[in-house]
N, C-alpha and C. Protein backbone atom coordinates (compact mmCIF):
# COMPACT_ATOMS: atom_id res chain seq x y z
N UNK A 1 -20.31 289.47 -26.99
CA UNK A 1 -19.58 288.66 -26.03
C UNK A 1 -18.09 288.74 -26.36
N UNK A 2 -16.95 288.96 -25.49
CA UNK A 2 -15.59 289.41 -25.68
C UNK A 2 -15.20 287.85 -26.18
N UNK A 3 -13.97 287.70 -26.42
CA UNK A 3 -13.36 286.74 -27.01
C UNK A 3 -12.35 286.59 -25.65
N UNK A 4 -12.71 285.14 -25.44
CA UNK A 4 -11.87 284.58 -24.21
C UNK A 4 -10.47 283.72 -24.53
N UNK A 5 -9.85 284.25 -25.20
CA UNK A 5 -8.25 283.49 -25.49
C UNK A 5 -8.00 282.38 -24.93
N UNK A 6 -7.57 282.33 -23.51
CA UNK A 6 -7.66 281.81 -22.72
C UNK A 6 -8.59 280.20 -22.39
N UNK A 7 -9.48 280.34 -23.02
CA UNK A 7 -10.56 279.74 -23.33
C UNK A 7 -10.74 278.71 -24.52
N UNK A 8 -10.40 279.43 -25.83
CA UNK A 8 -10.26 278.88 -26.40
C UNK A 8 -8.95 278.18 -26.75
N UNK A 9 -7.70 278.52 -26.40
CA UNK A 9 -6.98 277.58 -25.97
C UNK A 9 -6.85 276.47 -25.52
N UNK A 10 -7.52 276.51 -24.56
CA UNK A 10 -7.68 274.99 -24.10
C UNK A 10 -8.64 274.37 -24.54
N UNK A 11 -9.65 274.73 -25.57
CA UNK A 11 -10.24 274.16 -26.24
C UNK A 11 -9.55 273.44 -27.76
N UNK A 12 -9.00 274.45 -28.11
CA UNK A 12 -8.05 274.07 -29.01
C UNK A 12 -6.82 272.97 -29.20
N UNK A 13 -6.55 272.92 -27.37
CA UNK A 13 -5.66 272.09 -27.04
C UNK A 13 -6.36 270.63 -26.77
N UNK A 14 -7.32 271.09 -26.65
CA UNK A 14 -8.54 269.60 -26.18
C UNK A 14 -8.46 269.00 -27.97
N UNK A 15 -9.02 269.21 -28.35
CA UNK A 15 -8.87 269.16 -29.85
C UNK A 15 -7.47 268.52 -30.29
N UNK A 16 -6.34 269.15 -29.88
CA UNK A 16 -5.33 268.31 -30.74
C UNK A 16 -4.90 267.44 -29.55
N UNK A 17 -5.30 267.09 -28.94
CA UNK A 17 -4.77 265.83 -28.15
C UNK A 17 -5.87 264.55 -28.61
N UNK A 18 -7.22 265.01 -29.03
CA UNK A 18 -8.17 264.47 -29.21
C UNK A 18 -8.05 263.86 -30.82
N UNK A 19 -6.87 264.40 -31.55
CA UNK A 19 -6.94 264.36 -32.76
C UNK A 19 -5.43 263.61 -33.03
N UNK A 20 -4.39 263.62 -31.73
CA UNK A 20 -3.18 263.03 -31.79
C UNK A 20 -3.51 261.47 -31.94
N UNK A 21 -4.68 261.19 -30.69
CA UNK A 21 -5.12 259.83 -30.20
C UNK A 21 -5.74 259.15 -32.01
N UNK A 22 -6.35 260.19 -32.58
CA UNK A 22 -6.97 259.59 -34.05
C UNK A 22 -6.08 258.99 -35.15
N UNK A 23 -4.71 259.86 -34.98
CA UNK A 23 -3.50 259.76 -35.83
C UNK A 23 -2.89 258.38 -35.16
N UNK A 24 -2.67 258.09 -34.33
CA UNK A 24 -2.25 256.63 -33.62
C UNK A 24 -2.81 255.74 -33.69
N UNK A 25 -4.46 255.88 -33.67
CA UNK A 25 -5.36 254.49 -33.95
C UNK A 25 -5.15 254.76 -35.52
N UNK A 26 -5.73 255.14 -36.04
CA UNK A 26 -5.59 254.70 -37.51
C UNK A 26 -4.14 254.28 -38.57
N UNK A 27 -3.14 254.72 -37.20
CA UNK A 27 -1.93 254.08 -37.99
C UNK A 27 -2.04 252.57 -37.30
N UNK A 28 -2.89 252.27 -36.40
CA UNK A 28 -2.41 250.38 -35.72
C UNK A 28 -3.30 250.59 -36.56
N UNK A 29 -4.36 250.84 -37.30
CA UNK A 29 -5.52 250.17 -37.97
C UNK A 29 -4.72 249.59 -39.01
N UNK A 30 -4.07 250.71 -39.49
CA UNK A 30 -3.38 250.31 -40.88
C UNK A 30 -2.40 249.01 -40.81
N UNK A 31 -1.82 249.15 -39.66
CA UNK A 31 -1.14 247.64 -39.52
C UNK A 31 -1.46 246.93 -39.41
N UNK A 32 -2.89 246.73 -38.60
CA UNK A 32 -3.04 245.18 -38.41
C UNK A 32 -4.22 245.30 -39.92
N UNK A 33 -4.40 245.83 -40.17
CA UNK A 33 -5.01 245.68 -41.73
C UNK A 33 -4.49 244.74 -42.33
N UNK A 34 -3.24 245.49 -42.67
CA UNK A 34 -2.29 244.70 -43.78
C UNK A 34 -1.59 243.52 -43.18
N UNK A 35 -1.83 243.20 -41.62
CA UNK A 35 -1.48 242.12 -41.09
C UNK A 35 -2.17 240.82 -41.68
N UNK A 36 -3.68 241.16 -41.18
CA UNK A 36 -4.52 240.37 -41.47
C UNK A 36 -4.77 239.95 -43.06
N UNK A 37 -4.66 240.91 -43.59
CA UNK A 37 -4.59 240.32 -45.20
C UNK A 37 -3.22 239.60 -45.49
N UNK A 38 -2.47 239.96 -44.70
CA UNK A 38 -1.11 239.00 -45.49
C UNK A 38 -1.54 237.56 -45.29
N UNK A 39 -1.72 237.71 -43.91
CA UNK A 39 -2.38 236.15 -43.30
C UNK A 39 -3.47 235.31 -43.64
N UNK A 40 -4.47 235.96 -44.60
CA UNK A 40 -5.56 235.56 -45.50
C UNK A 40 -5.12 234.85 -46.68
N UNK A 41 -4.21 235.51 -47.52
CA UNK A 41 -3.74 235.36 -48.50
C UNK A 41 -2.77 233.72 -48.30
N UNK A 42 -3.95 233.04 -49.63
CA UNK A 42 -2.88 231.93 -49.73
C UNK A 42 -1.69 231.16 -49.69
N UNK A 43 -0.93 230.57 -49.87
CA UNK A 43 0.50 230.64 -50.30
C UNK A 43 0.73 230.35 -51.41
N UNK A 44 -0.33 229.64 -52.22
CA UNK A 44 -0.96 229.60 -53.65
C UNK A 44 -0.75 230.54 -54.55
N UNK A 45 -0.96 231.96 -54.12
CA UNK A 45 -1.49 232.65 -54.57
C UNK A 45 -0.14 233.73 -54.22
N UNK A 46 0.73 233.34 -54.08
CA UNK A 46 2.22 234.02 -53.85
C UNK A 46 3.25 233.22 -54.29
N UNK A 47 3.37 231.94 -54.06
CA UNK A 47 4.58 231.26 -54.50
C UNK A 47 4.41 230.68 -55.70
N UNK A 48 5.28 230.11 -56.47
CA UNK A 48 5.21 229.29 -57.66
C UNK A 48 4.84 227.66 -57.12
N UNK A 49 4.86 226.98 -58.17
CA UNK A 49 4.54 225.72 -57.74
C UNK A 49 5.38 224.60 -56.87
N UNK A 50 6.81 225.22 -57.59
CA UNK A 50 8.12 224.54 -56.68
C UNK A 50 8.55 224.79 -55.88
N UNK A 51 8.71 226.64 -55.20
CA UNK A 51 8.55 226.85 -54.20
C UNK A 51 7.39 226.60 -52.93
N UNK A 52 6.30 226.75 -53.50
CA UNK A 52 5.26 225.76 -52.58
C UNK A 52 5.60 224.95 -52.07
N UNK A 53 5.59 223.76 -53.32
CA UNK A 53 5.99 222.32 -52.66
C UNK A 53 6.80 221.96 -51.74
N UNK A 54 7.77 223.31 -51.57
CA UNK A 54 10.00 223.02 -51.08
C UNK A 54 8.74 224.06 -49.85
N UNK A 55 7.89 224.73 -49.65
CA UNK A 55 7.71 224.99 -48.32
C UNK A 55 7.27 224.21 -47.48
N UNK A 56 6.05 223.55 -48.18
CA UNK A 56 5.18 223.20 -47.23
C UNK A 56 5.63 221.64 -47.26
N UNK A 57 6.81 220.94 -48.00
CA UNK A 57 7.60 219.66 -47.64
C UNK A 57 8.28 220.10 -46.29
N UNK A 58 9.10 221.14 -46.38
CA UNK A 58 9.64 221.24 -45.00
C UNK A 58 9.36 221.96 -43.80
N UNK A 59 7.88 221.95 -44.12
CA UNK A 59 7.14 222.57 -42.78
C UNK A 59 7.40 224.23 -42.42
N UNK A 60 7.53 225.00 -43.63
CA UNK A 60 7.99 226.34 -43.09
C UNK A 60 6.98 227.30 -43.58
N UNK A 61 5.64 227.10 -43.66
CA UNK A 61 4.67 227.97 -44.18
C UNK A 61 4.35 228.84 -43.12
N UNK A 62 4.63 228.66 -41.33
CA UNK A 62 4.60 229.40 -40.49
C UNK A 62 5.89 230.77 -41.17
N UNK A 63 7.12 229.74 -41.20
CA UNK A 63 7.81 231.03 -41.23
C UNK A 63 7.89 232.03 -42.51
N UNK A 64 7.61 231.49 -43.69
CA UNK A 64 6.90 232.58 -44.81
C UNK A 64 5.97 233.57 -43.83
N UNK A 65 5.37 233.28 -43.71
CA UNK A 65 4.27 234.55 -43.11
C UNK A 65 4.55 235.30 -42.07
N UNK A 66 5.71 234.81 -41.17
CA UNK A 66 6.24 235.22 -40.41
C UNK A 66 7.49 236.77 -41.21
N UNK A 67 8.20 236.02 -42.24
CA UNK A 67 8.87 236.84 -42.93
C UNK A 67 8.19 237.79 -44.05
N UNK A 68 6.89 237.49 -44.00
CA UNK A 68 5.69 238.54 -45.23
C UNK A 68 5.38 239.29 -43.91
N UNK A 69 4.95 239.56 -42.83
CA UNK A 69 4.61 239.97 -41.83
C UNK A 69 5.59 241.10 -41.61
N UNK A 70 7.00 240.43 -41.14
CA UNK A 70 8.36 241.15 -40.27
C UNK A 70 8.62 242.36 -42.47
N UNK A 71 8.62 241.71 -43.08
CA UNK A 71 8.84 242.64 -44.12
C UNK A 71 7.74 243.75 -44.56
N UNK A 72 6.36 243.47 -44.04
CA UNK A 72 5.25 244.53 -43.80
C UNK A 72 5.64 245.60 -43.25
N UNK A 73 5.83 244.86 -42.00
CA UNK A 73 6.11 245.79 -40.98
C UNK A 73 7.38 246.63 -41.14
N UNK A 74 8.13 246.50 -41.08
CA UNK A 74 9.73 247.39 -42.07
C UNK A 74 8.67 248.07 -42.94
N UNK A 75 8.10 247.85 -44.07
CA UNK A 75 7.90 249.12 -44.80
C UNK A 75 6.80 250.04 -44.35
N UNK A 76 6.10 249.56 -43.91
CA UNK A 76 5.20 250.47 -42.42
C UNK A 76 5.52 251.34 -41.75
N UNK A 77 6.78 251.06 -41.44
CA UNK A 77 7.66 251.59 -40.04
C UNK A 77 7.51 253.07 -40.89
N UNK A 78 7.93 253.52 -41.97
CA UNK A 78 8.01 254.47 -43.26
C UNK A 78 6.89 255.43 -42.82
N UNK A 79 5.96 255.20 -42.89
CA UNK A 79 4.84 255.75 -42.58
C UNK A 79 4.52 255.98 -41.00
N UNK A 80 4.25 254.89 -40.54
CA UNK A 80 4.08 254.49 -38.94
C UNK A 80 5.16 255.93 -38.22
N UNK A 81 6.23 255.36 -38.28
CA UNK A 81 7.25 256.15 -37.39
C UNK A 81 6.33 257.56 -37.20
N UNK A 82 6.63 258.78 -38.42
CA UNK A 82 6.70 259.87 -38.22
C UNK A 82 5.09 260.18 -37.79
N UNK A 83 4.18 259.06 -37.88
CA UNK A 83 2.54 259.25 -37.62
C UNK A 83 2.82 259.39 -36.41
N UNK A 84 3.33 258.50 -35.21
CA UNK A 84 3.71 258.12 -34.00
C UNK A 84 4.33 259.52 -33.45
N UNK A 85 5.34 259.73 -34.15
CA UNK A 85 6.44 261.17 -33.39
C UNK A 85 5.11 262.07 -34.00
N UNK A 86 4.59 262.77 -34.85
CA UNK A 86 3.72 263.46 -35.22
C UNK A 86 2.56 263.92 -34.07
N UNK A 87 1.92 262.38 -33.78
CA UNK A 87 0.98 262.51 -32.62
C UNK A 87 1.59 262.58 -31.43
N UNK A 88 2.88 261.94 -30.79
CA UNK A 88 3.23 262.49 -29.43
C UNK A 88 3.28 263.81 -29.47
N UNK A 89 4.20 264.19 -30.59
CA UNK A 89 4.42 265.92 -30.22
C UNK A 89 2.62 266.76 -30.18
N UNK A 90 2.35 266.46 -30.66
CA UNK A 90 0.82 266.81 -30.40
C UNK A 90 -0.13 267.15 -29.01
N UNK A 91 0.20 265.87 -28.95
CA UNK A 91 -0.37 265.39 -27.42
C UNK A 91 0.20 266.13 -26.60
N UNK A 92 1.80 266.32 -26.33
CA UNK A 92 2.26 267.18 -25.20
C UNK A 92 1.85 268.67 -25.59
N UNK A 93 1.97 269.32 -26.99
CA UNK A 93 1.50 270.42 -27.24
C UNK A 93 0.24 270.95 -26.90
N UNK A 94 -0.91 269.93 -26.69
CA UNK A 94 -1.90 269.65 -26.39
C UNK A 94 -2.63 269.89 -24.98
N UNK A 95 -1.38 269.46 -24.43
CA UNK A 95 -1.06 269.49 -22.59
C UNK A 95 -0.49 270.60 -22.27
N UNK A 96 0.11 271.27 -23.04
CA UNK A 96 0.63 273.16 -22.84
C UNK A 96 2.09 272.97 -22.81
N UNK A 97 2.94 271.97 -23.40
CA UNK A 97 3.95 271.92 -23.60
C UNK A 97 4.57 272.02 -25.12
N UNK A 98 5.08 273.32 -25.05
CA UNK A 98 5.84 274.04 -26.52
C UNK A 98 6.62 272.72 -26.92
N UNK A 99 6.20 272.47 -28.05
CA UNK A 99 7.19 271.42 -28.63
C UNK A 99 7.69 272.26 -29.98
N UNK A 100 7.66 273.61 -30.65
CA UNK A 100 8.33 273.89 -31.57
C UNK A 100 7.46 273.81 -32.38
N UNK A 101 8.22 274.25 -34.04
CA UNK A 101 7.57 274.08 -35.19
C UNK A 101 8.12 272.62 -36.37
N UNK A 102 8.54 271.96 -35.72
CA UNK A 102 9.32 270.77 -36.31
C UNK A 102 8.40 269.67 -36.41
N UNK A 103 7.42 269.44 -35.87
CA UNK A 103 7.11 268.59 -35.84
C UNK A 103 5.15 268.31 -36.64
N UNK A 104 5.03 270.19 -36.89
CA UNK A 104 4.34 270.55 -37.56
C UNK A 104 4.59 270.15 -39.04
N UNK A 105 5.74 270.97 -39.08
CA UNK A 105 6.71 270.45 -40.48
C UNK A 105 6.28 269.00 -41.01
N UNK A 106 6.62 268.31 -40.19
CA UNK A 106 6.10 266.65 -40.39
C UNK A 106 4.82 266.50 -40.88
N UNK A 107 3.90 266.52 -40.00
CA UNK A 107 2.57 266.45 -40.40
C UNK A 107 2.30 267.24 -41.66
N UNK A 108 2.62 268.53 -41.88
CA UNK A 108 2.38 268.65 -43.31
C UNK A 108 2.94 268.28 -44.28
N UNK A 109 4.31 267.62 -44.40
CA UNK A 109 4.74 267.00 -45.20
C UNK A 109 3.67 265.22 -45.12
N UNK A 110 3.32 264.84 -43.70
CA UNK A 110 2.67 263.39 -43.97
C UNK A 110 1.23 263.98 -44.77
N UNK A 111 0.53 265.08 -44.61
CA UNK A 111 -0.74 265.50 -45.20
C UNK A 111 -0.36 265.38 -46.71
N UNK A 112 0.62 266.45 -47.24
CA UNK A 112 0.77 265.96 -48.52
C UNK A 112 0.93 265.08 -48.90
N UNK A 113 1.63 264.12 -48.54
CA UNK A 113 2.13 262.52 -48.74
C UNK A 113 0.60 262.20 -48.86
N UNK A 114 0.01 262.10 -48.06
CA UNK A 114 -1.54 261.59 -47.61
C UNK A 114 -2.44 261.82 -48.85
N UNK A 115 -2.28 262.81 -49.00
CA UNK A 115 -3.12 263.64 -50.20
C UNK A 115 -3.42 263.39 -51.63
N UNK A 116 -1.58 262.99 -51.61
CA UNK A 116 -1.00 262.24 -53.24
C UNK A 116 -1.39 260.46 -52.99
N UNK A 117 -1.52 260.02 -51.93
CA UNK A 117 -1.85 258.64 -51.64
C UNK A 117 -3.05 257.93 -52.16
N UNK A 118 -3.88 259.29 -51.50
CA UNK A 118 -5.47 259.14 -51.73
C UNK A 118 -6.16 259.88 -52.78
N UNK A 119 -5.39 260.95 -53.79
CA UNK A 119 -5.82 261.02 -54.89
C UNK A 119 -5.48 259.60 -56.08
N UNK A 120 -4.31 259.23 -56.00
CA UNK A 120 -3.51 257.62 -56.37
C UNK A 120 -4.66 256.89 -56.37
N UNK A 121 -5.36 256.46 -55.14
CA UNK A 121 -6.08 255.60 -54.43
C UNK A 121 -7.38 255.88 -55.32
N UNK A 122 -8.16 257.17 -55.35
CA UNK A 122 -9.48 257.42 -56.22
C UNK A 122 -9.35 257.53 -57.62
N UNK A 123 -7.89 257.71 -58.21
CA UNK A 123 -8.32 257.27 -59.60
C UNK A 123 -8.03 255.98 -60.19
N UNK A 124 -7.09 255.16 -59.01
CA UNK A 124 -7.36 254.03 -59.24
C UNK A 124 -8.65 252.97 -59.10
N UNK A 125 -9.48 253.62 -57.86
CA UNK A 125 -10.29 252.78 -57.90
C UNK A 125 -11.54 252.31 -58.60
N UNK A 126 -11.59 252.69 -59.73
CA UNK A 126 -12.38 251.86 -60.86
C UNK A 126 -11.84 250.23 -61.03
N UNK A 127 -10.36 250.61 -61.55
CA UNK A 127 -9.60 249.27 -61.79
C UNK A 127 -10.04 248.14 -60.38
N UNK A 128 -9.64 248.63 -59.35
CA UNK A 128 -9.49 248.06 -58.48
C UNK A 128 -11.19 247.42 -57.84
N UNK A 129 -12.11 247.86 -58.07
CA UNK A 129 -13.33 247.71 -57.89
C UNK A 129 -13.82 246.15 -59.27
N UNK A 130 -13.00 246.54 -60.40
CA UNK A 130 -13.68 245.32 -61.26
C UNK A 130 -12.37 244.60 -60.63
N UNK A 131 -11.50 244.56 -60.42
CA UNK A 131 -10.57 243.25 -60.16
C UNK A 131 -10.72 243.13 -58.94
N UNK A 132 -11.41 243.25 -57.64
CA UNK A 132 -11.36 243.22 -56.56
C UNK A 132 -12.21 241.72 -56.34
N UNK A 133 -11.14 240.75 -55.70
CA UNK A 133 -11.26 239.38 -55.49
C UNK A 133 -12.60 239.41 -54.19
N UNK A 134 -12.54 240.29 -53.49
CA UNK A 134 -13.46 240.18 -52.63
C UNK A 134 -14.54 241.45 -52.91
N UNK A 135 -14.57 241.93 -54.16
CA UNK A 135 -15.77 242.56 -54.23
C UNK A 135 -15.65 244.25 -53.62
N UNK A 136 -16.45 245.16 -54.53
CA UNK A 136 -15.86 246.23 -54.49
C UNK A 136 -16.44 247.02 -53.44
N UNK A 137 -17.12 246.39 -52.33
CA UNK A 137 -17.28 247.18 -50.76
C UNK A 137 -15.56 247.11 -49.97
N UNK A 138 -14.52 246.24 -50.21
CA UNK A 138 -13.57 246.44 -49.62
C UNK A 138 -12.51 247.22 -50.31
N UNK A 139 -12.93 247.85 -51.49
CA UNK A 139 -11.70 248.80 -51.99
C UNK A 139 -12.85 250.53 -51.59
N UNK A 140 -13.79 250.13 -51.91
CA UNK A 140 -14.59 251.62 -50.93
C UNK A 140 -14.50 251.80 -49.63
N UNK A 141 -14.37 250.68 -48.98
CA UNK A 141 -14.22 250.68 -47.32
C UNK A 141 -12.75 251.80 -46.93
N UNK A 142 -12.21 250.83 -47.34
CA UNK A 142 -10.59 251.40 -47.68
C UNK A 142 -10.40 252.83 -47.81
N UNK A 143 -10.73 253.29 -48.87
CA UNK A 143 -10.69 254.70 -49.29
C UNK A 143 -11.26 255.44 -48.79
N UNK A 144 -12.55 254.72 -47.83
CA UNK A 144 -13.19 256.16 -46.74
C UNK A 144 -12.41 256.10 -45.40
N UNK A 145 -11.69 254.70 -45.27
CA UNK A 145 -11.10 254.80 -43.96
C UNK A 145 -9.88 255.84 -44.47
N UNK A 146 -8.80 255.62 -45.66
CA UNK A 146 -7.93 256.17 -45.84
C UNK A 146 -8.06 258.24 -46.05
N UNK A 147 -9.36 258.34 -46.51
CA UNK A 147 -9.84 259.67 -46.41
C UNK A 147 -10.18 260.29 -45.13
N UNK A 148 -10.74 259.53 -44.22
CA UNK A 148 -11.18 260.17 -42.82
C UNK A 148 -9.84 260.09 -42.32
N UNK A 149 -8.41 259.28 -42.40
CA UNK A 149 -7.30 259.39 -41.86
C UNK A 149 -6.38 260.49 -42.52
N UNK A 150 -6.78 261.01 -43.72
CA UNK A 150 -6.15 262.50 -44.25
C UNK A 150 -6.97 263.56 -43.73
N UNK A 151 -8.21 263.56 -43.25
CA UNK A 151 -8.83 264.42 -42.80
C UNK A 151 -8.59 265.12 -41.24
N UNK A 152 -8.07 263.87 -40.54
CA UNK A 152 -7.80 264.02 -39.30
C UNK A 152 -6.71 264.65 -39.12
N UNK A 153 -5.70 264.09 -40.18
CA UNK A 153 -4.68 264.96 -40.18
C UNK A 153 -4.58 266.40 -40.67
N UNK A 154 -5.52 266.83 -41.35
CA UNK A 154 -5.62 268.26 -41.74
C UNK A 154 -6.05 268.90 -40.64
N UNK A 155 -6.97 268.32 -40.25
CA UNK A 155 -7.57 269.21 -38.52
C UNK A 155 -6.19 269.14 -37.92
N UNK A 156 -5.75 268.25 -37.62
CA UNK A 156 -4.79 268.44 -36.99
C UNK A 156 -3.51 269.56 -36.87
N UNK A 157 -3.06 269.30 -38.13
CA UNK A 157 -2.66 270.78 -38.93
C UNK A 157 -3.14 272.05 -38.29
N UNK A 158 -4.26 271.93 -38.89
CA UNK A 158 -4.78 273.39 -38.87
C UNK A 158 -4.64 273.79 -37.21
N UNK A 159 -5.44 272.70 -36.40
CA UNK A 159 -5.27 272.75 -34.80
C UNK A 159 -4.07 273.22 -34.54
N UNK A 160 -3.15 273.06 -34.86
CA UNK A 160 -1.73 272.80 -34.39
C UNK A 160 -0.79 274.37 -34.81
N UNK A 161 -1.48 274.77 -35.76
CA UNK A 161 -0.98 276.31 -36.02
C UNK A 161 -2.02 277.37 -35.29
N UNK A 162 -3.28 277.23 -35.16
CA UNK A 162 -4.52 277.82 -34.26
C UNK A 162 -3.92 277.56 -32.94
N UNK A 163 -3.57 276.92 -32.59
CA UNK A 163 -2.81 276.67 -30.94
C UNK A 163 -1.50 277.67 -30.90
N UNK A 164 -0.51 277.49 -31.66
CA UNK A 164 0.94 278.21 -31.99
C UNK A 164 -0.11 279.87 -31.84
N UNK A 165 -0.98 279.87 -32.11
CA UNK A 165 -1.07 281.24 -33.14
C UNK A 165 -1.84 282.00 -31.51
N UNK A 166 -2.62 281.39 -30.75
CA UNK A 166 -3.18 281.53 -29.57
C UNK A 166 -2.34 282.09 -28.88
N UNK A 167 -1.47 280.40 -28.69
CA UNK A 167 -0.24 280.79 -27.64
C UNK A 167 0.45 281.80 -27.61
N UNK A 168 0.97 282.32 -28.69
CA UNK A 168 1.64 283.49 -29.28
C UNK A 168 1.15 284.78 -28.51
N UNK A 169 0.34 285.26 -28.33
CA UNK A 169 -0.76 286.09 -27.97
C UNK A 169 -0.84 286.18 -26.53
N UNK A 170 0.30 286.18 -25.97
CA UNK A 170 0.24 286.07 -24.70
C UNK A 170 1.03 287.69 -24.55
């Protein structure tokens, strides 16, 4: 059977649009993750005893969490941003619009980043499994969500030069 270029192109392109959409949910996952745990977390269990008292005398335990939240989010943005530009350029590449090699660049620099995150992440997690306040299904949860989100991004990768490499071939 001949090899249909053509064909697999747009299969290929199905694929990284299919894989842009994965890179975007799992970066809101990651936010409202760490949303929701900020918001779990005591104020006990963050402030000292005098700062406590000087909060919750003057009624501002909304806005602590408000400012643990808005300071999440700032260091998120770190990550978030280039996940975001990463997967648009994708998506239009995806749709048959040349977006360059720049944005490839990115993603393999976020894969490595990713890589060193989640090797970090597995040899820490012994420690983190005996000190884990809620028990060590939520530091395993974690690390398979954080692994299937380096994985996606390697397909992605790879998609993303298999497309360049198609297109080329014209």
């Amino acid at each position: 059977m001949p090899f249909d270029r053509e064909k697999e192109l747009r299969r290929e392109r199905s694929t990284l649009r299919s894989l842009a959409l994965g890179i975007v949910a799992f970066g809101l996952w990651s936010v409202l993750k760490t949303i929701i745990s900020l918001m779990m977390v005591p104020l006990e269990e963050i402030l000292d005893s005098e700062a406590l008292a000087a909060v919750t005398n003057s009624g501002l335990r909304f806005a602590v969490y408000a400012v643990m939240v808005i300071t999440a989010l700032a260091i998120m943005s770190v990550d978030l941003i280039p996940r975001l530009y990463v997967a648009r350029k994708a998506r239009r590449e995806g749709l048959g619009e040349d977006q360059g090699r720049g944005w490839i660049i990115w993603a393999v620099i976020l894969l490595v980043f990713w890589i060193v995150l989640d090797i970090i992440e597995i040899t820490g997690l012994p420690g983190q499994i005996k000190d884990a306040a809620k028990g060590p299904l939520d530091s395993i949860v974690t690390l398979a969500v954080d692994l299937t989100a380096t994985v996606i991004l390697g397909e992605l990768c790879f998609t993303a030069f298999r497309v360049k490499k198609l297109a080329a071939e014209d």
